[in-house]
Protein backbone atom coordinates (compact mmCIF):
# COMPACT_ATOMS: atom_id res chain seq x y z
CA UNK A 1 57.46 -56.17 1.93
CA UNK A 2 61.19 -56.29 1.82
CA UNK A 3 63.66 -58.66 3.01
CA UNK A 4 66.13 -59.66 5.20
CA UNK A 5 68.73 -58.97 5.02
CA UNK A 6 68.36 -55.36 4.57
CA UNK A 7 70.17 -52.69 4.82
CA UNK A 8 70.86 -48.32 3.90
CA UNK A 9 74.51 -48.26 2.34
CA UNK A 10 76.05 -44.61 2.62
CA UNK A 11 78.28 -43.18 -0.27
CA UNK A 12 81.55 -44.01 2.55
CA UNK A 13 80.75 -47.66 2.24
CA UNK A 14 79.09 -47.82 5.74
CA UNK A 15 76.43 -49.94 6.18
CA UNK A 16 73.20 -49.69 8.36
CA UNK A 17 71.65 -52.48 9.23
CA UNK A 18 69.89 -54.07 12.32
CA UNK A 19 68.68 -57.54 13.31
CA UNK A 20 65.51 -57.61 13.02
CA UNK A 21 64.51 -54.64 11.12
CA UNK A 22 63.05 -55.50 7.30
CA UNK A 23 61.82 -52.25 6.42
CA UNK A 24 64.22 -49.94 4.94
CA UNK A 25 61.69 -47.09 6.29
CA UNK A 26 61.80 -47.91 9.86
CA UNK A 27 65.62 -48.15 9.25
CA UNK A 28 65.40 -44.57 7.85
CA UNK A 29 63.19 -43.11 10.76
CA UNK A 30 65.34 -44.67 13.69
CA UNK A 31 68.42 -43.56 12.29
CA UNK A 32 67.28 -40.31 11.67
CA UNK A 33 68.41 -39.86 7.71
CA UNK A 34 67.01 -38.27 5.69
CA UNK A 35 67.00 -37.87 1.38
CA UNK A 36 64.56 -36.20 -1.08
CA UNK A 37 67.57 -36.22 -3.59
CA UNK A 38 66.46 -37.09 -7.33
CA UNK A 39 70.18 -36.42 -8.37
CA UNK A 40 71.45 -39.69 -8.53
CA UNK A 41 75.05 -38.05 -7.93
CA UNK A 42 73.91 -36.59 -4.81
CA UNK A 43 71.91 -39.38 -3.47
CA UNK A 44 72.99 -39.57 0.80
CA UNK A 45 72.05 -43.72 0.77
CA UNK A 46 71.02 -46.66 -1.12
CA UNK A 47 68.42 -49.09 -0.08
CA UNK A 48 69.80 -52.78 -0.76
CA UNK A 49 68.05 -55.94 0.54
CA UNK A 50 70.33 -59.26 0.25
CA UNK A 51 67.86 -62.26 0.44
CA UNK A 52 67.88 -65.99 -1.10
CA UNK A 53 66.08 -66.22 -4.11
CA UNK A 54 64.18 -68.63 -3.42
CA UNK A 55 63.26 -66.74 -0.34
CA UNK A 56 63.59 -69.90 1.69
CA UNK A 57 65.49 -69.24 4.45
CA UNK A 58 65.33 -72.82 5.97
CA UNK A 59 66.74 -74.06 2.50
CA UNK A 60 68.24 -70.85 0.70
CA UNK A 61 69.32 -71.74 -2.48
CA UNK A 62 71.67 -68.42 -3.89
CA UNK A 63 71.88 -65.25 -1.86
CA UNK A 64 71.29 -62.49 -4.18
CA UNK A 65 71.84 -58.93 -4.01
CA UNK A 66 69.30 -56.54 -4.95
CA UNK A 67 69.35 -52.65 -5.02
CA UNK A 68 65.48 -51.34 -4.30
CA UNK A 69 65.97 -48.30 -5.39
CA UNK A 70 67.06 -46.31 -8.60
CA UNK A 71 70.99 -46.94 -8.33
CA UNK A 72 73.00 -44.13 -6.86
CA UNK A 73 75.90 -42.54 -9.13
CA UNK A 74 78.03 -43.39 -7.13
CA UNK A 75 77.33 -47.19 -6.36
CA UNK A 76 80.46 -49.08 -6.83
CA UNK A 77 81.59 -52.89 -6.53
CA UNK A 78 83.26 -51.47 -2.77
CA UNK A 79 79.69 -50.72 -1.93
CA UNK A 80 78.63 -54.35 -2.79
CA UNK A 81 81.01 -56.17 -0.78
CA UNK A 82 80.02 -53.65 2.32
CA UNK A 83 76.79 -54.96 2.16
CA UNK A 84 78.12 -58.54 1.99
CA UNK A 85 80.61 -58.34 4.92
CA UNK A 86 77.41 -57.05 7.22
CA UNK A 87 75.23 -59.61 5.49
CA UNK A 88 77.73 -62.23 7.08
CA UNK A 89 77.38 -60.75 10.39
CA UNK A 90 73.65 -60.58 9.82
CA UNK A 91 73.99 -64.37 9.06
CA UNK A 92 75.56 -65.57 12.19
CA UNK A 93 72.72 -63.51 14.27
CA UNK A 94 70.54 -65.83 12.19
CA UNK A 95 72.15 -69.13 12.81
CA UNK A 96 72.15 -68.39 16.32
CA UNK A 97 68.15 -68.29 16.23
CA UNK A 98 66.81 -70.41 13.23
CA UNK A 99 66.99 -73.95 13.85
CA UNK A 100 67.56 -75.64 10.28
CA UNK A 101 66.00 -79.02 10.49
CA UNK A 102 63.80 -80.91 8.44
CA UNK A 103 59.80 -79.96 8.40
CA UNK A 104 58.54 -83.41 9.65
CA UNK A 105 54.79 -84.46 8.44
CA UNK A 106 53.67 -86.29 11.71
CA UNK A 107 51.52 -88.70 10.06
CA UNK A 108 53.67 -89.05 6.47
CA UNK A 109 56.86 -89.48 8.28
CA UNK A 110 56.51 -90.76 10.86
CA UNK A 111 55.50 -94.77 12.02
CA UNK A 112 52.25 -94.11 14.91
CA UNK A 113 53.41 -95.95 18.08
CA UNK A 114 51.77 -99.16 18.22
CA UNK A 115 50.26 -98.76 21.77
CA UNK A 116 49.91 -95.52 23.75
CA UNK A 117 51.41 -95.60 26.97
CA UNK A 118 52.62 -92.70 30.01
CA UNK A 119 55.23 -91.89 27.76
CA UNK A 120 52.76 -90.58 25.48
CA UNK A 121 50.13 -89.24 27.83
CA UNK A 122 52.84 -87.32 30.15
CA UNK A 123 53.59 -84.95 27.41
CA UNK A 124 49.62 -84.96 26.20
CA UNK A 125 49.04 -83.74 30.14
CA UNK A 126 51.56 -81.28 29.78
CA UNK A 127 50.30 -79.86 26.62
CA UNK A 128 47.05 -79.37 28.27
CA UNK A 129 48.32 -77.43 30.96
CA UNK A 130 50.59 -75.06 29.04
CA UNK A 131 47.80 -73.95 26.72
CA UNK A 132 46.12 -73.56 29.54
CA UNK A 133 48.48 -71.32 31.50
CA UNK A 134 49.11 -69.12 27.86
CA UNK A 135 45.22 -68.70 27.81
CA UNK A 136 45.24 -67.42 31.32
CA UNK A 137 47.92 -65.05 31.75
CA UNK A 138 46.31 -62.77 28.91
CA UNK A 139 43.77 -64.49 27.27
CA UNK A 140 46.13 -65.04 24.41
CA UNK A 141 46.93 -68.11 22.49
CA UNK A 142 50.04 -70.55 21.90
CA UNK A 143 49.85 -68.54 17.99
CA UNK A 144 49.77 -64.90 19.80
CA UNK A 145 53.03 -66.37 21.91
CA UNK A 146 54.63 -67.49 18.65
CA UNK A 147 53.85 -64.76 16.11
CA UNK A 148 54.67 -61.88 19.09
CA UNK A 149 57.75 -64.07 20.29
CA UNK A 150 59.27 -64.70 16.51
CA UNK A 151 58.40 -62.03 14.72
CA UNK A 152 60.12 -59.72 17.37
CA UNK A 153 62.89 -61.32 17.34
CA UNK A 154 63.83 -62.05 14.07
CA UNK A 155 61.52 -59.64 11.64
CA UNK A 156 58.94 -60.68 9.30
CA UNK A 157 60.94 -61.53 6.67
CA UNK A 158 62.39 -64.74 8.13
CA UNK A 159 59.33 -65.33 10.06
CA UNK A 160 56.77 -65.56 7.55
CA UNK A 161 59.17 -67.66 5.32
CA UNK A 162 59.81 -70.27 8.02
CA UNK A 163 56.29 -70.17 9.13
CA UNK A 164 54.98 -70.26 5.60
CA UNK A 165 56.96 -73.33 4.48
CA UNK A 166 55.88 -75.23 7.29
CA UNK A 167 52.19 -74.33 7.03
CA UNK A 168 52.09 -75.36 4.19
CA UNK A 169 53.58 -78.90 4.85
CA UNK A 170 51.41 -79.80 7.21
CA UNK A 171 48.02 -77.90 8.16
CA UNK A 172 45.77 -79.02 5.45
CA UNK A 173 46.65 -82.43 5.30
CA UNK A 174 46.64 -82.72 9.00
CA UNK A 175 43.67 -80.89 10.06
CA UNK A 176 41.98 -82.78 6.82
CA UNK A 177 42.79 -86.12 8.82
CA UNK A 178 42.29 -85.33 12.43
CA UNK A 179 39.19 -83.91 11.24
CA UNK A 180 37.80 -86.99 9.75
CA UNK A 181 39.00 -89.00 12.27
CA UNK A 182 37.07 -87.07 14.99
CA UNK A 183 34.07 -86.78 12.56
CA UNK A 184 34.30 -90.75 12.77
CA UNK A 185 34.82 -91.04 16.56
CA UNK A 186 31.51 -88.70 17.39
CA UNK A 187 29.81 -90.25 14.86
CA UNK A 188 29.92 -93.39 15.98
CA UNK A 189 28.35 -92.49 19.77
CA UNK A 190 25.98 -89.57 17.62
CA UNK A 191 22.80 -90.05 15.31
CA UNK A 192 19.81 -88.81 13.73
CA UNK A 193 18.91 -85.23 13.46
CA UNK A 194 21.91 -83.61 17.00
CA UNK A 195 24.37 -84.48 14.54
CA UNK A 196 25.00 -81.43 12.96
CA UNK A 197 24.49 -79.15 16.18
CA UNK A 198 27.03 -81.87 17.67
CA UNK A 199 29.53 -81.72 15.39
CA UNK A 200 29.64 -77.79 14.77
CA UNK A 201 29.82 -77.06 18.50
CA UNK A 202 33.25 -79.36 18.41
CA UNK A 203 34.85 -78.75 15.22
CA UNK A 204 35.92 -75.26 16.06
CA UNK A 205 37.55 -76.70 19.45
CA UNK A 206 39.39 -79.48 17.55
CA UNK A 207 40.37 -77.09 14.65
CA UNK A 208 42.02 -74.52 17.33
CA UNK A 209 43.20 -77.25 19.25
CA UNK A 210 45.24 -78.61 16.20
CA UNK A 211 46.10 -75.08 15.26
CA UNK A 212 47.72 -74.67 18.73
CA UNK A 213 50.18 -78.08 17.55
CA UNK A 214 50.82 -76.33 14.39
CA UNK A 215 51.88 -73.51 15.69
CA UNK A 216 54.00 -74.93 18.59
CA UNK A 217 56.01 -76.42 16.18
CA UNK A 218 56.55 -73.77 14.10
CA UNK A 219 58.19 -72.08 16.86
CA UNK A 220 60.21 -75.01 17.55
CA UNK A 221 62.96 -73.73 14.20
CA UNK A 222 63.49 -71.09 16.72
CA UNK A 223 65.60 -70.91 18.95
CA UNK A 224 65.23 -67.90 21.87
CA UNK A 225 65.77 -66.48 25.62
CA UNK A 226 63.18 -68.25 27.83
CA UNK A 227 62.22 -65.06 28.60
CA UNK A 228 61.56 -63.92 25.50
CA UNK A 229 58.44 -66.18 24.62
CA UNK A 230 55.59 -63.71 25.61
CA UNK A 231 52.53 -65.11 27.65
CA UNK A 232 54.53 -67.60 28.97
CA UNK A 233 55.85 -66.46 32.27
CA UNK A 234 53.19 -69.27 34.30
CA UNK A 235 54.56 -71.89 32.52
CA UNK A 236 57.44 -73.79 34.79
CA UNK A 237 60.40 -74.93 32.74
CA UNK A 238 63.77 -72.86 31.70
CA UNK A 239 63.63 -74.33 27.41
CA UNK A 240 61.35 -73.71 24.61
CA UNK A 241 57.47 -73.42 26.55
CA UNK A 242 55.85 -75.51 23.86
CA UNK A 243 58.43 -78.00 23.77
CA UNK A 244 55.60 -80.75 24.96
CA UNK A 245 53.38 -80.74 21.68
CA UNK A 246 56.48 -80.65 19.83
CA UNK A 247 57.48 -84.13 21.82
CA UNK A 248 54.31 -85.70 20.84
CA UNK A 249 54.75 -84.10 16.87
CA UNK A 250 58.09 -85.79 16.69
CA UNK A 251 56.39 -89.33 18.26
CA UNK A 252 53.93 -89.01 15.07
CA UNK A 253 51.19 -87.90 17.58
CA UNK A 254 48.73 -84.71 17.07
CA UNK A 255 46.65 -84.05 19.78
CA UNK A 256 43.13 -82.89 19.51
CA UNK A 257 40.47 -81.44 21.98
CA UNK A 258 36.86 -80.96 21.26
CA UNK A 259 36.29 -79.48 24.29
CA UNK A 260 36.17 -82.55 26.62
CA UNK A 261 37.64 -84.95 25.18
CA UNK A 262 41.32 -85.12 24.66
CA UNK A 263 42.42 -87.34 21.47
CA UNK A 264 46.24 -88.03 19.56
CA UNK A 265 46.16 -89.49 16.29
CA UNK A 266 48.57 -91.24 14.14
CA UNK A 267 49.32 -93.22 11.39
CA UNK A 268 48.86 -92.42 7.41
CA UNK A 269 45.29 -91.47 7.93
CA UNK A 270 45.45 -89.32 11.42
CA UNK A 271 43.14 -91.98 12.63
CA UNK A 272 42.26 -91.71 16.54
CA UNK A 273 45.09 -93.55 18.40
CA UNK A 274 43.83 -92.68 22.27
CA UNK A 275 40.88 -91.20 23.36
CA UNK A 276 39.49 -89.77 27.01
CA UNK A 277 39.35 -87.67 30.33
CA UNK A 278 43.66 -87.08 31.10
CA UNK A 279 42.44 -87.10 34.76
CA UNK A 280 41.12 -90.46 33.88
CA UNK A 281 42.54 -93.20 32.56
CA UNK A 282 40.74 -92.46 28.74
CA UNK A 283 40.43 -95.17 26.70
CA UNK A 284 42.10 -96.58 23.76
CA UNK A 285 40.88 -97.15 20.33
């Protein structure tokens, strides 16, 4: 897959780049140019991607420029400083939509709120409704607003790298605990031989339900147009559409939903914090 920032230098110096675009080829077909040339003299571009090493663009560590192609005849040190001058204007496209800030672990960095109160439960009501107006307008999810939103907007590149790094911060360790903590909180109202038939008809729900956090915070290191988050026109509010699970992320607080009941955990071990019916007044644990 290539990278951002990429671009088709010309033997003139020009550059050809767009936000958004990765792909060298789609770069190629929109700008109509064409080049079966095996003469390297007579080569009409050069595809050059310009990319962190690391290729972490929350924390780059050196920009690097790389030619992915064999290297024209004519490729000069003019020709590398082009692509640097629109790699800076790529860059300040890119500040205006990343949001650099640190991946927080809701559980690991977090200390769980030692009673649950509206403060928690307003947001936790508001979550419920917005996945609940995404769901309706299309039958998509909060991850088909965040992937389509995202990756539009800022290409793969960037979006797979953002969403990668904080994947794999938080889901395994998070899910692992939420689930156990729900396992726990069935169990102990659950025995004998429904068990299993209980617990498989509500893992899925709570596993989605703590994708759907996930994946609302992932789209929280972006920053763009209201109107640009797809499957979100229902939802009332003129900033980021998910902001509300983000809220309760920041708090230390996942929420989870097995399909009636509405839980948030906290603490080191994701235990169950609050439990019940949001129309009701749930219980606490």
């Amino acid at each position: 897959m290539c990278k951002a920032f990429s671009c088709l230098v010309l033997p003139d110096e020009s550059v050809i780049w767009e936000f958004g675009i990765d792909s060298h080829e789609d770069l190629i077909e929109k700008h109509g140019i064409m080049d079966d040339e095996k003469d390297r003299a007579k080569m009409k571009f050069c595809r050059v991607e310009y990319s962190p090493n690391n290729n972490n663009y929350l924390k780059p560590d050196q920009w690097k420029l790389k030619i992915d192609q064999e290297r024209p005849a004519w490729w000069s040190v003019k020709h590398a400083r082009a692509v640097k001058g629109a790699w800076k204007k790529w860059k300040i496209k890119l500040d205006r939509r990343l949001i650099y800030k640190p991946i927080i672990h809701p559980f690991r960095d977090r200390k769980p709120p030692s009673k649950i109160t509206k403060r928690h439960l307003d947001p936790l009501r508001q979550w419920d409704s917005v996945r609940g107006s995404v769901w309706a307008s299309v039958g998509a999810s909060v991850w088909d607003s965040v992937w389509a939103s995202v990756r539009g907007s800022v290409g793969d590149s960037v979006w797979a790298s953002v969403g990668d790094s904080v994947w794999d911060s938080v889901w395994d360790s998070v899910w692992a605990s939420v689930g156990d903590s729900v396992w726990a909180s069935v169990g102990d109202s659950v025995r004998g031989s429904v068990w299993d038939s209980v617990w498989a008809s509500v893992r899925d729900s709570v596993r989605d339900s703590v994708w759907a956090s996930v994946w609302a915070y992932i789209g929280s290191f972006f920053h763009l147009p209201r109107r640009a988050w797809k499957y979100t026109a229902k939802i009332q509010g003129s900033g980021y559409p998910f902001q509300s699970a983000v809220d309760l992320w920041e708090m230390g607080l996942v929420a989870s939903h097995d399909g009636t009941t509405w839980r948030l955990h906290g603490g080191p071990d994701g235990r169950v914090l609050w439990e019940g019916d949001l129309d009701a007044r749930g219980k606490k644990q």
